[in-house]
PDB file of N, CA and C in Angstrom:
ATOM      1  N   UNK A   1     176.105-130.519  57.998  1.00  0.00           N
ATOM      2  CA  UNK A   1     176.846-131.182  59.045  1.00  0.00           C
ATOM      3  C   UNK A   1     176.161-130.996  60.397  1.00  0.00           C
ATOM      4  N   UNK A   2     175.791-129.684  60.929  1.00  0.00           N
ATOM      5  CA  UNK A   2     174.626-129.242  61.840  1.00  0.00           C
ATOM      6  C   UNK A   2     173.808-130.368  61.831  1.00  0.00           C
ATOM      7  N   UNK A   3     172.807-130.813  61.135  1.00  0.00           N
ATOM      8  CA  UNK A   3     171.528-131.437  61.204  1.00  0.00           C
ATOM      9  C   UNK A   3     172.227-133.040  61.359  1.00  0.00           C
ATOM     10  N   UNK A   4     173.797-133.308  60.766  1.00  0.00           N
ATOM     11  CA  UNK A   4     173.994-135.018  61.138  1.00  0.00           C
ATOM     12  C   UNK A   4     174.596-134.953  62.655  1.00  0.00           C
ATOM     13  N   UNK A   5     175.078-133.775  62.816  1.00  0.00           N
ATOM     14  CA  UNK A   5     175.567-134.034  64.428  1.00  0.00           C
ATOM     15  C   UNK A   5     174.549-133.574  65.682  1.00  0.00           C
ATOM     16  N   UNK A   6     173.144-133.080  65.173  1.00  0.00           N
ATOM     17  CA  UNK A   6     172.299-132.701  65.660  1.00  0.00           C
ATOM     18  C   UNK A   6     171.297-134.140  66.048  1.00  0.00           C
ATOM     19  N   UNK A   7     170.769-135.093  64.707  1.00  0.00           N
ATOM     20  CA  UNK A   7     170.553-136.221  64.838  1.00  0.00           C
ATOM     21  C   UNK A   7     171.450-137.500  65.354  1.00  0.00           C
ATOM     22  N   UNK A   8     172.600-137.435  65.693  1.00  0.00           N
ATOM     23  CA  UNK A   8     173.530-138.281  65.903  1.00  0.00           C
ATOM     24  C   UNK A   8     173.362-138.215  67.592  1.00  0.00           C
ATOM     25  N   UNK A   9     173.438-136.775  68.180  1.00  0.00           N
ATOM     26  CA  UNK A   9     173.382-136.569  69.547  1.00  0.00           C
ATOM     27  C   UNK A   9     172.014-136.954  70.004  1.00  0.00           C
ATOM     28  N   UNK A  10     171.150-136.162  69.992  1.00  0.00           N
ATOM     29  CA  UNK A  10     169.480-136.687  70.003  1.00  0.00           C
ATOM     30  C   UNK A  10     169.468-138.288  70.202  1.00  0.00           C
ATOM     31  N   UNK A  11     170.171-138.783  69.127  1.00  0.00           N
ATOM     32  CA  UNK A  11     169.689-140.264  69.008  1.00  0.00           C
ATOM     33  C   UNK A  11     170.382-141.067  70.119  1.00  0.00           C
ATOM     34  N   UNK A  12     171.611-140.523  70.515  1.00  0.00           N
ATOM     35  CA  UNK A  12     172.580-140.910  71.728  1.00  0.00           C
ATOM     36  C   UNK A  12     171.545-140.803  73.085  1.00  0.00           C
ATOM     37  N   UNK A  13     171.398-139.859  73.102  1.00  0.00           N
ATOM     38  CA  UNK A  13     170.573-139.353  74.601  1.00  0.00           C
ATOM     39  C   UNK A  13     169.091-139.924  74.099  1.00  0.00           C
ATOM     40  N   UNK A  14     168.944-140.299  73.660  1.00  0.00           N
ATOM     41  CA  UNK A  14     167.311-141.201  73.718  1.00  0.00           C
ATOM     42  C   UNK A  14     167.531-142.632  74.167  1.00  0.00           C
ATOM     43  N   UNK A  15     169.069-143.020  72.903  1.00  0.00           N
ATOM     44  CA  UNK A  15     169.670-144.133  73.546  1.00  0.00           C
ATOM     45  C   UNK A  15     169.902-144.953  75.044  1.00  0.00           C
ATOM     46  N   UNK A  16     170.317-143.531  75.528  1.00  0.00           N
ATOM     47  CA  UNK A  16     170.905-143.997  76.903  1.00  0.00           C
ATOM     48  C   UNK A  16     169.714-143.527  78.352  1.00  0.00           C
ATOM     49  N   UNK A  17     168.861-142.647  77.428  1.00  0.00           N
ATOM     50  CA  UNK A  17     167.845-142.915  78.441  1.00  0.00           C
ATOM     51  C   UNK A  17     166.487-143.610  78.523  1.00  0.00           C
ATOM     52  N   UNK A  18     166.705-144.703  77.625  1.00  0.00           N
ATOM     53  CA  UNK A  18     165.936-145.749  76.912  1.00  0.00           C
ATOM     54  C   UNK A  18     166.666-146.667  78.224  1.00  0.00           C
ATOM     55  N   UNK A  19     167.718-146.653  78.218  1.00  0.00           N
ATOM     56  CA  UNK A  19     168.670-147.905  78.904  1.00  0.00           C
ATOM     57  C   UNK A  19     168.053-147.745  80.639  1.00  0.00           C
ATOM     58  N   UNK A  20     168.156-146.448  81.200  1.00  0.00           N
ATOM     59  CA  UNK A  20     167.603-145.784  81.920  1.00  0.00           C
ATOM     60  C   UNK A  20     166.132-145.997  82.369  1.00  0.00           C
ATOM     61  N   UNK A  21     165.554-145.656  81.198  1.00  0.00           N
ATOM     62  CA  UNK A  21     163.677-146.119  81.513  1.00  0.00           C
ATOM     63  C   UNK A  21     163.325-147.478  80.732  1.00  0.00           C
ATOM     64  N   UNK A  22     163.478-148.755  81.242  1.00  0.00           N
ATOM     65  CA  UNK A  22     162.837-149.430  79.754  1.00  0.00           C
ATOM     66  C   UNK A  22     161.751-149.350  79.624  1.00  0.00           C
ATOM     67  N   UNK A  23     160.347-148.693  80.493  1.00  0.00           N
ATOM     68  CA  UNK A  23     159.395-148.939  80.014  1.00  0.00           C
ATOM     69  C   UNK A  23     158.987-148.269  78.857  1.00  0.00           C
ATOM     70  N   UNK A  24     157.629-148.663  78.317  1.00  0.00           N
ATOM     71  CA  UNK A  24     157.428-148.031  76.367  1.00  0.00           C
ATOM     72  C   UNK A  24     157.215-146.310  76.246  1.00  0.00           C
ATOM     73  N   UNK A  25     157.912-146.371  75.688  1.00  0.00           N
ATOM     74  CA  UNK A  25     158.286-144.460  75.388  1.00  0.00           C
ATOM     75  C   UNK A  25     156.650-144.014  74.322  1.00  0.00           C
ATOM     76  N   UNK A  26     155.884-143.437  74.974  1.00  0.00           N
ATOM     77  CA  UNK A  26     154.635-142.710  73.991  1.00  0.00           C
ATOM     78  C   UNK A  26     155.325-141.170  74.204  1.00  0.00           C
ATOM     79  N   UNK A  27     155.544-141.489  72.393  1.00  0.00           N
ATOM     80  CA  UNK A  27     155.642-140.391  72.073  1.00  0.00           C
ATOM     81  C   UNK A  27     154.813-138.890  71.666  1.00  0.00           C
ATOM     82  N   UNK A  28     154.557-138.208  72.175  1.00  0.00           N
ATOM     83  CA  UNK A  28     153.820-137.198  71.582  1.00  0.00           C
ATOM     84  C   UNK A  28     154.059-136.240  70.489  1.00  0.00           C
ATOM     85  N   UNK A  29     152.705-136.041  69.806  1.00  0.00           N
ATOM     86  CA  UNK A  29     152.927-135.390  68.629  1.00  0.00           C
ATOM     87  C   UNK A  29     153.343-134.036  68.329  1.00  0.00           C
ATOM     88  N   UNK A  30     153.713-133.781  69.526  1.00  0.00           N
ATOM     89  CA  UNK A  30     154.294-132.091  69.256  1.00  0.00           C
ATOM     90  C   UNK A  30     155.940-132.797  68.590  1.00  0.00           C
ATOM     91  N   UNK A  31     156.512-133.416  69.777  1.00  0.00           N
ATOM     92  CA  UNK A  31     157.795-133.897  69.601  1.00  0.00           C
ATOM     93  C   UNK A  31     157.691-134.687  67.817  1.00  0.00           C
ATOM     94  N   UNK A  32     156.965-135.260  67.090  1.00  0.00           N
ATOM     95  CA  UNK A  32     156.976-135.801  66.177  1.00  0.00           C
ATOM     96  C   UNK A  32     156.814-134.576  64.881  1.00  0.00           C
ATOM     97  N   UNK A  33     155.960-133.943  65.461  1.00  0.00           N
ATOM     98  CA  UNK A  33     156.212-132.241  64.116  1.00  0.00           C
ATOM     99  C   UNK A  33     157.097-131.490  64.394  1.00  0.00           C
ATOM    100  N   UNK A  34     157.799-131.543  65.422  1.00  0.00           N
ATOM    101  CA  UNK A  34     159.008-131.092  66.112  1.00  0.00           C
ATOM    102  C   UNK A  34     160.433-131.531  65.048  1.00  0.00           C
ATOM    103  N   UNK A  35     160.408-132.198  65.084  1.00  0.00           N
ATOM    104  CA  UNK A  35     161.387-133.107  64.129  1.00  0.00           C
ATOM    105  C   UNK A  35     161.228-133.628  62.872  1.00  0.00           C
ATOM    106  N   UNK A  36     159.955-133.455  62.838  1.00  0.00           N
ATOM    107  CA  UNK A  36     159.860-133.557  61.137  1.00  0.00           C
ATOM    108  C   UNK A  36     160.024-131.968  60.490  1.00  0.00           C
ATOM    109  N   UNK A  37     159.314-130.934  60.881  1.00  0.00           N
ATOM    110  CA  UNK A  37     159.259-129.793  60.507  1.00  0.00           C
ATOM    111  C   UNK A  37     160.357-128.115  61.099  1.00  0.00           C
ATOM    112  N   UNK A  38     161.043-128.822  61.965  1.00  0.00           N
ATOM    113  CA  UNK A  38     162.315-127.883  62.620  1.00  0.00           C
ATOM    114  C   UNK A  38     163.720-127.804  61.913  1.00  0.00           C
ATOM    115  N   UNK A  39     163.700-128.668  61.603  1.00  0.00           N
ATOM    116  CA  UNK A  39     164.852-128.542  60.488  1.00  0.00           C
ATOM    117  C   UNK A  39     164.916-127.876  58.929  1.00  0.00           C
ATOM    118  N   UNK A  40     163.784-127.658  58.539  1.00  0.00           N
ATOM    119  CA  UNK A  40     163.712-127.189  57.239  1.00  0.00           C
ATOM    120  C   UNK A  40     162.983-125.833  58.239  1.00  0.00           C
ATOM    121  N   UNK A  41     161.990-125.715  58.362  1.00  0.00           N
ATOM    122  CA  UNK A  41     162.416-124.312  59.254  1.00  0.00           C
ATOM    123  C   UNK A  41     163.648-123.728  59.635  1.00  0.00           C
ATOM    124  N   UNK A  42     164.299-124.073  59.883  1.00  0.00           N
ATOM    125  CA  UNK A  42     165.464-123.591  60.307  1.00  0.00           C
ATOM    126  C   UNK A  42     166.138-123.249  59.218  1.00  0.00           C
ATOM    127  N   UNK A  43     166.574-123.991  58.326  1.00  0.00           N
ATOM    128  CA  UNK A  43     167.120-123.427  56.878  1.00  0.00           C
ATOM    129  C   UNK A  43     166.239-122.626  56.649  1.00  0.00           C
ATOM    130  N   UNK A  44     165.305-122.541  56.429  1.00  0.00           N
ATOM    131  CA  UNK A  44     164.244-121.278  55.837  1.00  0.00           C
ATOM    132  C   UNK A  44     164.374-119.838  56.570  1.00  0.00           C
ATOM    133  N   UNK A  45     164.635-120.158  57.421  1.00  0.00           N
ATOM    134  CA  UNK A  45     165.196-119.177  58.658  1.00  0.00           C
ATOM    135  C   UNK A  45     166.625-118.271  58.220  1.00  0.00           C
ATOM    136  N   UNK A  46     167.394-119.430  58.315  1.00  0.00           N
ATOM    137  CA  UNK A  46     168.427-119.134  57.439  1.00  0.00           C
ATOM    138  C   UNK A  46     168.612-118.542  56.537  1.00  0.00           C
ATOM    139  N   UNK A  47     168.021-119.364  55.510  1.00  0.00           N
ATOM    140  CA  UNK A  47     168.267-118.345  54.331  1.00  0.00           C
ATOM    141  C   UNK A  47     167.527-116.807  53.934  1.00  0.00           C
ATOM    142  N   UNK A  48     166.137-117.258  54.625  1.00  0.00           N
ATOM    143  CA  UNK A  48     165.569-115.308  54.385  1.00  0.00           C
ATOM    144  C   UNK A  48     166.200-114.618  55.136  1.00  0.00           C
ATOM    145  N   UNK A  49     166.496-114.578  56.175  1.00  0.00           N
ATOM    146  CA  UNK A  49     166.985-113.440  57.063  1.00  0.00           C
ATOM    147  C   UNK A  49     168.757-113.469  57.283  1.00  0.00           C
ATOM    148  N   UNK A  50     169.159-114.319  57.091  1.00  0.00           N
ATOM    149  CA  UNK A  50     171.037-114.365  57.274  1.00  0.00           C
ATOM    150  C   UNK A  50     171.453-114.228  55.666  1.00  0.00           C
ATOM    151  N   UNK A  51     171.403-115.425  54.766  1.00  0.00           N
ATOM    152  CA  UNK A  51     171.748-115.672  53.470  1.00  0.00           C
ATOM    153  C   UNK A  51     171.495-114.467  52.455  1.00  0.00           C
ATOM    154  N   UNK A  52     170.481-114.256  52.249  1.00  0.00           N
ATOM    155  CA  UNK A  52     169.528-113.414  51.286  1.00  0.00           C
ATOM    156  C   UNK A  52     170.317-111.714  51.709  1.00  0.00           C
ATOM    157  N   UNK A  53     170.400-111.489  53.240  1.00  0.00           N
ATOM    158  CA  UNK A  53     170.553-109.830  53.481  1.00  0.00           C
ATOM    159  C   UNK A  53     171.813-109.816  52.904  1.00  0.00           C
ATOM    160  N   UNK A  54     172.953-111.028  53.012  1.00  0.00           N
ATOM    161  CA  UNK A  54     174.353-110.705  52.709  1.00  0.00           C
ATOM    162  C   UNK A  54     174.080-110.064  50.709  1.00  0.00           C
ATOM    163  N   UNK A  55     173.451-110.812  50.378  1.00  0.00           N
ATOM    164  CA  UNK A  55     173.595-110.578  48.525  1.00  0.00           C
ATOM    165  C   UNK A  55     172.293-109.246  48.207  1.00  0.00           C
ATOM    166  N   UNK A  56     172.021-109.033  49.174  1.00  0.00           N
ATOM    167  CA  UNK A  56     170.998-107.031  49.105  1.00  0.00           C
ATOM    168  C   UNK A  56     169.800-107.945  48.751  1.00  0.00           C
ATOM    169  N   UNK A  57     169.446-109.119  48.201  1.00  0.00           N
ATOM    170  CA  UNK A  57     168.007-109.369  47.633  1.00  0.00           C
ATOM    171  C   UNK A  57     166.910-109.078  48.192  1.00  0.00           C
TER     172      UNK A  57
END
């Protein structure tokens, strides 16, 4: 639920500051491995160090 209300907001505020700037948005590639690769990091995150200590593994 995190990651749909995480992408839902993001996509709002790009939205409205698209409306804001129209000229063409270059995106850079930090921001593009940013968002492809932060989210499953983050579960991975999750689960070794929060998930895993609760069950002793």
């Amino acid at each position: 639920m995190f990651v749909w209300t995480f992408a839902f907001v993001l996509s709002l505020g790009l939205r409205f500051w698209g409306l804001h700037h129209p000229e063409p948005f270059i995106i850079r590639p930090f921001i593009v491995w940013g968002l492809l690769f932060a989210p499953s990091a983050l579960l991975l995150i999750y689960l070794t160090f929060i998930r895993f200590r609760k069950f002793g593994v």
